[in-house]
Protein backbone atom coordinates (compact mmCIF):
# COMPACT_ATOMS: atom_id res chain seq x y z
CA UNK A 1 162.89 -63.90 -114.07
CA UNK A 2 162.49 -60.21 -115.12
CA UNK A 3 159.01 -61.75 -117.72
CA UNK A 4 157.87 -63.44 -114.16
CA UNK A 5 158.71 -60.13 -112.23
CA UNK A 6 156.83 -58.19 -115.21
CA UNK A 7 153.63 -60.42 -115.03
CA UNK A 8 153.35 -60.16 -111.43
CA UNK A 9 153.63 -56.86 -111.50
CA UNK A 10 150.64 -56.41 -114.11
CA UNK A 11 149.05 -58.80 -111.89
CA UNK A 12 148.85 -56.59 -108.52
CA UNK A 13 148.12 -53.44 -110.58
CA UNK A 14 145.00 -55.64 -111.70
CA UNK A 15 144.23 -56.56 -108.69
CA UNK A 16 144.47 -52.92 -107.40
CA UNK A 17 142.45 -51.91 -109.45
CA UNK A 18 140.06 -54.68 -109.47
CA UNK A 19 139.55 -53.78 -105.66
CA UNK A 20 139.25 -49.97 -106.76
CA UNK A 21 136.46 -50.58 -108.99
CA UNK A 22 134.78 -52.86 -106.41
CA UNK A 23 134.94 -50.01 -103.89
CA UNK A 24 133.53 -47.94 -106.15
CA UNK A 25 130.50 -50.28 -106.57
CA UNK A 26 130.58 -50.94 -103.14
CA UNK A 27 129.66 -47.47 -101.97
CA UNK A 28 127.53 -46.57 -104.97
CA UNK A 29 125.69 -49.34 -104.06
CA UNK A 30 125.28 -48.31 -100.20
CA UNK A 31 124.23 -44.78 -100.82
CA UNK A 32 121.79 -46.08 -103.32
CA UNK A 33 120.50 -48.30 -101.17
CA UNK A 34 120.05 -45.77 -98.11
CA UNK A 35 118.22 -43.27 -100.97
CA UNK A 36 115.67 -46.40 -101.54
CA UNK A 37 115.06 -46.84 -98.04
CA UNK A 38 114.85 -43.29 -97.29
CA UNK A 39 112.54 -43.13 -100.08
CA UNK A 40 110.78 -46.37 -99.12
CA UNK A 41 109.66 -44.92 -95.94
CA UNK A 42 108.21 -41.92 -96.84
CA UNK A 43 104.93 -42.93 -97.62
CA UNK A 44 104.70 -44.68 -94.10
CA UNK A 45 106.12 -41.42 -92.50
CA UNK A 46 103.41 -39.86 -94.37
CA UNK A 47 100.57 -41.64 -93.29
CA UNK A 48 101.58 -42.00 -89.85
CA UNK A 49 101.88 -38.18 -90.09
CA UNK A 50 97.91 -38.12 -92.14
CA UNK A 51 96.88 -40.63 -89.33
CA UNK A 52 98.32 -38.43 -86.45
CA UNK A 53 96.36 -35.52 -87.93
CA UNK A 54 92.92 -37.27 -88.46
CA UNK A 55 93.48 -38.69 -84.48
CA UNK A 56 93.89 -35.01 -83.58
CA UNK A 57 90.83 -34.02 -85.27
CA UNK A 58 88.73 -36.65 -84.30
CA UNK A 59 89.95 -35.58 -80.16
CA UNK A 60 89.25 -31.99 -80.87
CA UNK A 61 85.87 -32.82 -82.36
CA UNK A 62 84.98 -35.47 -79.41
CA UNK A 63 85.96 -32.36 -77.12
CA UNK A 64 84.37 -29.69 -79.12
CA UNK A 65 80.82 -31.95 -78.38
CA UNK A 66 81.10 -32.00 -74.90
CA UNK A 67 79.64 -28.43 -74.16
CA UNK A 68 76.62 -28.95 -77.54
CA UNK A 69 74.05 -31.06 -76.63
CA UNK A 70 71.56 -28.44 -75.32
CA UNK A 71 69.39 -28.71 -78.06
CA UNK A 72 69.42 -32.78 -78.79
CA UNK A 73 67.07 -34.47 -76.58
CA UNK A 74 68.97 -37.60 -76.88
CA UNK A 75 71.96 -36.00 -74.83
CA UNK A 76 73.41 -38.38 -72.17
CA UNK A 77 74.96 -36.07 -69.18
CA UNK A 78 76.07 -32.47 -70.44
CA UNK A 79 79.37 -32.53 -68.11
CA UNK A 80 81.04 -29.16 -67.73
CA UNK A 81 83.83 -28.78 -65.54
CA UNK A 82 83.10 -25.22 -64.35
CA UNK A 83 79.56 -25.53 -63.83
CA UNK A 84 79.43 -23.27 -60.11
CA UNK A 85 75.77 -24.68 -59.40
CA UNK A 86 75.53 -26.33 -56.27
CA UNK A 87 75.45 -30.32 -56.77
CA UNK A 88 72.19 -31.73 -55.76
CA UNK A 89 71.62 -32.78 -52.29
CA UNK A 90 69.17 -35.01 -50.36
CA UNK A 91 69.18 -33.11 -47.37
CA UNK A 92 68.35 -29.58 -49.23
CA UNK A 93 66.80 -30.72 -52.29
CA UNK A 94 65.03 -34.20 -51.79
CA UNK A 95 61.38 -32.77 -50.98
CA UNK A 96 58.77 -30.27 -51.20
CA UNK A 97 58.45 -26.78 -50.01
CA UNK A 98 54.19 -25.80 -48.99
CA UNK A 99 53.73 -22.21 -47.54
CA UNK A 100 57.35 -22.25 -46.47
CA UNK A 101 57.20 -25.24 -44.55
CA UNK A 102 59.36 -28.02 -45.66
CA UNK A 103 58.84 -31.60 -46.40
CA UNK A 104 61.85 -33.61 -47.00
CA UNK A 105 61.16 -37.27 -48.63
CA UNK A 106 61.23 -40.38 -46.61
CA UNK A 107 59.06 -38.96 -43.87
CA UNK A 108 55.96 -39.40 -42.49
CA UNK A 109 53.65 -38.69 -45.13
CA UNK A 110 50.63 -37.08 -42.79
CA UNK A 111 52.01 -33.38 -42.23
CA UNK A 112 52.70 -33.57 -46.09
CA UNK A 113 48.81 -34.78 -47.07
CA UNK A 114 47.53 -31.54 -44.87
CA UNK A 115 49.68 -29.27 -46.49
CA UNK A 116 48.60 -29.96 -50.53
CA UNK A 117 44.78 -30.16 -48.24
CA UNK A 118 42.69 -31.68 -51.07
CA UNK A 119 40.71 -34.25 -51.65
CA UNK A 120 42.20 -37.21 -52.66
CA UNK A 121 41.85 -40.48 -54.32
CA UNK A 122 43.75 -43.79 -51.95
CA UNK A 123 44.82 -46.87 -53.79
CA UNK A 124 46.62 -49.45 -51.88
CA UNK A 125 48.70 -52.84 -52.87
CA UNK A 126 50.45 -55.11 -50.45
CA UNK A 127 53.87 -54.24 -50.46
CA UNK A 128 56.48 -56.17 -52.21
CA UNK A 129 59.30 -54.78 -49.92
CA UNK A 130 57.95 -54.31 -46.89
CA UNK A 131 55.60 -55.86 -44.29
CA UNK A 132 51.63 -54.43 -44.94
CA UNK A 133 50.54 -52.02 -47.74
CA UNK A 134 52.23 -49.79 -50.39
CA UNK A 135 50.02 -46.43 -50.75
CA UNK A 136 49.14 -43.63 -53.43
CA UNK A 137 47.18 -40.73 -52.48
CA UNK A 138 45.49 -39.06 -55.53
CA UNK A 139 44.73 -35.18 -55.61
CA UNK A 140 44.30 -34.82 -59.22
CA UNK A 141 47.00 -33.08 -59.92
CA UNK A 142 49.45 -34.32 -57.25
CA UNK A 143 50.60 -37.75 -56.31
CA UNK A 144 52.10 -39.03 -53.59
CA UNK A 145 52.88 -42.39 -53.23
CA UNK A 146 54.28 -44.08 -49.90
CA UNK A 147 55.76 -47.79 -48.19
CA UNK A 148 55.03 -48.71 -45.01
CA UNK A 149 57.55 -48.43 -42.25
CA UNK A 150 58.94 -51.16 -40.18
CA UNK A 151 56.15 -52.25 -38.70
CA UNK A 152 53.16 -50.42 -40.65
CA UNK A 153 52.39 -47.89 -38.27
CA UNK A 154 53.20 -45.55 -40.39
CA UNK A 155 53.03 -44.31 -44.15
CA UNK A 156 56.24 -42.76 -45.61
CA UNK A 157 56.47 -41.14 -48.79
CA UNK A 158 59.15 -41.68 -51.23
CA UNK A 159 57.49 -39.76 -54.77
CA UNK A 160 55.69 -36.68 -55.08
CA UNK A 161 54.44 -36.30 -58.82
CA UNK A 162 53.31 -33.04 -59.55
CA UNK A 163 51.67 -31.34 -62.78
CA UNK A 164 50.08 -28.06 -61.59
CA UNK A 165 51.77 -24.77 -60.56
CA UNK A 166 51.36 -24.56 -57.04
CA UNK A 167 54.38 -26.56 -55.85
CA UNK A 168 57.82 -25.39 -56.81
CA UNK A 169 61.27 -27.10 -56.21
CA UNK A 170 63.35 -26.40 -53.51
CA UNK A 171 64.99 -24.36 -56.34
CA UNK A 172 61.86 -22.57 -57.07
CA UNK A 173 61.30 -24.25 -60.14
CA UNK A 174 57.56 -25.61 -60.77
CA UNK A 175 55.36 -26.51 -63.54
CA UNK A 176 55.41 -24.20 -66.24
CA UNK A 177 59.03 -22.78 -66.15
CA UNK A 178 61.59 -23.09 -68.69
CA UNK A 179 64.13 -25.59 -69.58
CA UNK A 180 66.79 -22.81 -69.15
CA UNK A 181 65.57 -21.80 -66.25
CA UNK A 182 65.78 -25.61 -64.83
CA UNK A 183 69.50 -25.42 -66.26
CA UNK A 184 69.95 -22.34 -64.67
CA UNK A 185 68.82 -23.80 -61.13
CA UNK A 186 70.11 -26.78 -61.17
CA UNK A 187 73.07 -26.65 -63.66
CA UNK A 188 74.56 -29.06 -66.63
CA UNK A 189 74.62 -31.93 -65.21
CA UNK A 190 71.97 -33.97 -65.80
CA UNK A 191 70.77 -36.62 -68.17
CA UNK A 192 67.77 -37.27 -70.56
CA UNK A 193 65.53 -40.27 -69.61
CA UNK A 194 64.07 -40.93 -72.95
CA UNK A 195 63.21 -37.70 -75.29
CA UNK A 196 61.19 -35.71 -72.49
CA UNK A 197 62.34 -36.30 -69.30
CA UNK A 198 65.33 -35.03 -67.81
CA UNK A 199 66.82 -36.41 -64.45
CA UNK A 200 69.44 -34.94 -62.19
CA UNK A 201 70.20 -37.30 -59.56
CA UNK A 202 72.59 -37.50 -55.95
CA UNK A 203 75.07 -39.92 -58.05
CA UNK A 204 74.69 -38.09 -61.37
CA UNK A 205 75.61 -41.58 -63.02
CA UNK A 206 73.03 -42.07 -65.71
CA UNK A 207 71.60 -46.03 -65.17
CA UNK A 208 71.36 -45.60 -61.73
CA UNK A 209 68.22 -46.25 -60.47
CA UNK A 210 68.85 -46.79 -56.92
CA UNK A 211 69.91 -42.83 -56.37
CA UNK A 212 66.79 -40.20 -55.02
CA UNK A 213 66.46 -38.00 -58.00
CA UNK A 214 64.13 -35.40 -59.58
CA UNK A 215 63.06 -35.21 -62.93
CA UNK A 216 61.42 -32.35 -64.86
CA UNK A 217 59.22 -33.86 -67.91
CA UNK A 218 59.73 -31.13 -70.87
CA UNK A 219 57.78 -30.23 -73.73
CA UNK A 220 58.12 -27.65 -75.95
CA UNK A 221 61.09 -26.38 -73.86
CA UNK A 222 58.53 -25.75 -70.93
CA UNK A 223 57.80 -28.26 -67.37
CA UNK A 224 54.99 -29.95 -67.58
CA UNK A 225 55.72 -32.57 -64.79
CA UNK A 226 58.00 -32.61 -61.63
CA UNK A 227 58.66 -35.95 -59.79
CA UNK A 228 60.58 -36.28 -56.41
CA UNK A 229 61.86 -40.06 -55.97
CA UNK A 230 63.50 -41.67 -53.75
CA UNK A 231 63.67 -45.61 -55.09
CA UNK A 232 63.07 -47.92 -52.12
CA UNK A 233 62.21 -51.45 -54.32
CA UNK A 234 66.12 -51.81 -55.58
């Protein structure tokens, strides 16, 4: 009995420390495995922090462009937020000023034709949108081109092109000023059409070719073309 007693004994301090030692293990092998882990995702963390940085960058650049395409003549709209120049306006800027009389577009084209008082070259073309004949009065260096209203009693204009200097803007602008002085009057927001022509339009959404407009053809930083539109065909 006291050999059986002995070898159990020996037994459960075996055991004991059988379990002891497999403890041991146990949380050697736990810590280990958190320390590969922990290792294991620092390269991720890494990148993720490398691809965070390179997102930022890329936003601060994208930002950083918005206020630098002056010079590139493929600029879409130059949009800045605090530009204080009044937005164009049909009512104010859709038309033509002549010895301080105004013209505003989509009017009776006679009063207009005495005031450039030229001579002038008439083409005409049966209208595709309206009921008798589409017009275009030549002066050389002035055209105006008109539809006929509702029931062709009249002629009313919807362009003015214009390549001398005797008809400024609204905004006093004309043939022969500056690209910074059309900024100036005018303001940022406008798009190119093209490399020489710029267009500021009522909607100010680039594509939109149903919205009265006027463009300023540039050259050498300097007007060399004006056209007031006002699309009636879309």
């Amino acid at each position: 009995m006291i050999g059986v007693f002995v070898i159990k004994k020996r037994v459960l301090r075996f055991s004991v420390l059988f379990c002891f030692i497999i403890s041991l293990f146990a949380i050697s092998a736990c810590d280990t495995g958190r320390d590969i882990t922990e290792l294991a995702d620092l390269p991720q963390a890494s990148q993720q922090s490398q691809s965070m940085m390179e997102q930022t960058d890329e936003e601060e650049s994208v930002y950083s462009n918005v206020y630098t395409a002056d010079d590139d003549d493929s600029a879409v709209t130059e949009d800045i937020v605090d530009d204080n120049v009044v937005p164009l306006s049909l009512e104010y800027d859709l038309g033509i000023r002549i010895n301080d009389e105004w013209f505003p577009i989509r009017h009776d084209v006679r009063d207009l034709l005495a005031a450039i008082d030229g001579n002038y070259v008439l083409s005409t073309a049966p209208s595709c949108v309206f009921e008798g004949l589409d017009k275009e009065f030549d002066f050389g260096t002035v055209l105006v081109s008109t539809n006929p209203n509702h029931d062709a009693s009249r002629d009313i204009w919807f362009s003015i092109f214009i390549t001398c200097e005797d008809f400024p803007t609204a905004r006093g602008i004309r043939v022969g000023s500056t690209l910074e002085d059309v900024k100036a009057a005018y303001g940022m927001r406008y798009f190119w059409e093209g490399h020489r022509v710029i267009t500021y339009s009522i909607s100010g959404v680039q594509g939109d070719i149903s919205s009265p407009c006027i463009q300023f053809t540039i050259e050498d930083g300097v007007v060399t073309a004006i056209e007031i539109y006002y699309p009636t065909n879309v």
